[in-house]
C-alpha atoms as a PDB file:
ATOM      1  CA  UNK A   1       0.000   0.000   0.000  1.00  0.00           C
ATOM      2  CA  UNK A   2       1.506   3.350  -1.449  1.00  0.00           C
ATOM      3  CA  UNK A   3       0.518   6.272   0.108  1.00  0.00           C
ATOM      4  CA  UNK A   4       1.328   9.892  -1.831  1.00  0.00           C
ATOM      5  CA  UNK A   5       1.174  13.031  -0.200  1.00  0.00           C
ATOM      6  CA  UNK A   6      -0.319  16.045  -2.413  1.00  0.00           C
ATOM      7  CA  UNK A   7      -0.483  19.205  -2.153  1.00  0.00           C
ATOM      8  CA  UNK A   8      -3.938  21.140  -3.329  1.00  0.00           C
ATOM      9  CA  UNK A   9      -3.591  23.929  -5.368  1.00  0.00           C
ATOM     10  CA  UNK A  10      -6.898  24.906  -4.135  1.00  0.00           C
ATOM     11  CA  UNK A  11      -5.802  25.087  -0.563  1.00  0.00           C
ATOM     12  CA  UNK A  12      -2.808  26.795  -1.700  1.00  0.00           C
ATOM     13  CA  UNK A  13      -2.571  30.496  -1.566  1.00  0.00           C
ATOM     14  CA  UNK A  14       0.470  32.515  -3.080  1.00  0.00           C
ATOM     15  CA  UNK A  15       2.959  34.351  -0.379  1.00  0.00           C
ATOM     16  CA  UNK A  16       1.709  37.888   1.159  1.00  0.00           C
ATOM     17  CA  UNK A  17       3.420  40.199  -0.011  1.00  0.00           C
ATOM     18  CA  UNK A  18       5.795  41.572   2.793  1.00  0.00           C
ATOM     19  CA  UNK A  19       5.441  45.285   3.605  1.00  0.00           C
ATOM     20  CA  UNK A  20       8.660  47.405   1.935  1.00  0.00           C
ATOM     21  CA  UNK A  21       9.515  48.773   5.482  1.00  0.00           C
ATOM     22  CA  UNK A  22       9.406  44.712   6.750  1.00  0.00           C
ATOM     23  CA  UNK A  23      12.205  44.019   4.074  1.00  0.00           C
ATOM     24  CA  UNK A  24      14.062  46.908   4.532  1.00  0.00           C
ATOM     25  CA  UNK A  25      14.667  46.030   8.190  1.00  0.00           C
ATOM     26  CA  UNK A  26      15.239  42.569   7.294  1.00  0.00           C
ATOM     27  CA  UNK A  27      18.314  43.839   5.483  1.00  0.00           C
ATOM     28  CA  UNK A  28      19.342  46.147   8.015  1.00  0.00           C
ATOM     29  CA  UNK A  29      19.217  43.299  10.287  1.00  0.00           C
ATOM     30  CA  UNK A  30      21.484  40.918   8.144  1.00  0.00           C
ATOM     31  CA  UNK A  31      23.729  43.315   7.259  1.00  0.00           C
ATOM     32  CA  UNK A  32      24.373  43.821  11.392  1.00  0.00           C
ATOM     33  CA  UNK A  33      24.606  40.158  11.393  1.00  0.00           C
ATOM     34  CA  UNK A  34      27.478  40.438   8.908  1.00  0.00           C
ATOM     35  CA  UNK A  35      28.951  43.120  10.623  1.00  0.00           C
ATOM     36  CA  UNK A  36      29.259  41.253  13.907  1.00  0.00           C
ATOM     37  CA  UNK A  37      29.871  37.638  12.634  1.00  0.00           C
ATOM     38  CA  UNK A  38      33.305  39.126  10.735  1.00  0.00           C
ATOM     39  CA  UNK A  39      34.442  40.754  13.609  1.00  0.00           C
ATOM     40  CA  UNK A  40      34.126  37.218  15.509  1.00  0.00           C
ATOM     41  CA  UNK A  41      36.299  35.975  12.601  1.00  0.00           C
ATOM     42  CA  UNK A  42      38.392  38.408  12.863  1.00  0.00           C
ATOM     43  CA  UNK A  43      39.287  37.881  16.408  1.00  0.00           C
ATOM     44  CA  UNK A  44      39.997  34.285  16.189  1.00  0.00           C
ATOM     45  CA  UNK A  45      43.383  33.315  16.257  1.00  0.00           C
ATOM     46  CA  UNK A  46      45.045  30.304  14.205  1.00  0.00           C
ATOM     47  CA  UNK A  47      43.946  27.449  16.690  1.00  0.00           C
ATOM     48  CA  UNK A  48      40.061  28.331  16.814  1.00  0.00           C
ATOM     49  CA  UNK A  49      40.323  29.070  13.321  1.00  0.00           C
ATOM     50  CA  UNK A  50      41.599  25.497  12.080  1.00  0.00           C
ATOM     51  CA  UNK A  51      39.255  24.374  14.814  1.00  0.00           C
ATOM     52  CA  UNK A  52      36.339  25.534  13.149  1.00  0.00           C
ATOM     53  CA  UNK A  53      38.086  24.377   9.267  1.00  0.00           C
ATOM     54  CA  UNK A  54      39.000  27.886   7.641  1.00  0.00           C
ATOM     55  CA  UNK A  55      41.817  28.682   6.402  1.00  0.00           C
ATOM     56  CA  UNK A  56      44.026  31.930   7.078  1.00  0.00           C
ATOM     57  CA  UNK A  57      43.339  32.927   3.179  1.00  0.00           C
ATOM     58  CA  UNK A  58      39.375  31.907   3.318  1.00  0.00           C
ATOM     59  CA  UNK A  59      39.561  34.241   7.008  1.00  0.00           C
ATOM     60  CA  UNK A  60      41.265  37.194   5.006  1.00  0.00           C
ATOM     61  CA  UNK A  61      38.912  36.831   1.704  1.00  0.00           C
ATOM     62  CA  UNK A  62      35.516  36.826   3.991  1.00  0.00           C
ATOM     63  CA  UNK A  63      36.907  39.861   5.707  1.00  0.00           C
ATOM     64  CA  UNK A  64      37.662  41.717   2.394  1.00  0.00           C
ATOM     65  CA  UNK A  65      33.870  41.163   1.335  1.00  0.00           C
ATOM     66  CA  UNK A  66      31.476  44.272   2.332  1.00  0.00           C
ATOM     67  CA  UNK A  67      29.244  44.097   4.737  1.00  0.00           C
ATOM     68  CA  UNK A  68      26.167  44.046   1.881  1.00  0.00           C
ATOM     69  CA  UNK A  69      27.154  40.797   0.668  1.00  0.00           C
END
């Protein structure tokens, strides 16, 4: 006995569309996060950083990106 699961597109109802002011903070909010999580990376030194896998050269090339991306 094969059971499928199915969506119905009659139940289904396209996204909201989110407010402009709810995305802008969204962005303002990630870009913080970006902010803060390189200046974690930053801070490491060599042991934490092969303990969490990156490289000195991946370390310097994340902290070269701007905080938009």
């Amino acid at each position: 006995m094969d059971r499928t699961l199915t969506a119905s597109s009659a139940s289904t109802s396209p996204p909201a569309p989110v407010a402009p002011y709810l995305r802008l903070f969204a962005t303002l909010v990630l870009w913080a996060r970006n902010v803060r999580t390189r200046r974690q990376l930053a801070s490491l030194d060599d042991r934490a950083l092969a303990d969490v896998g990156i490289s000195r050269g991946e370390r310097l090339a994340e902290l070269e990106r701007p905080f938009w991306r």
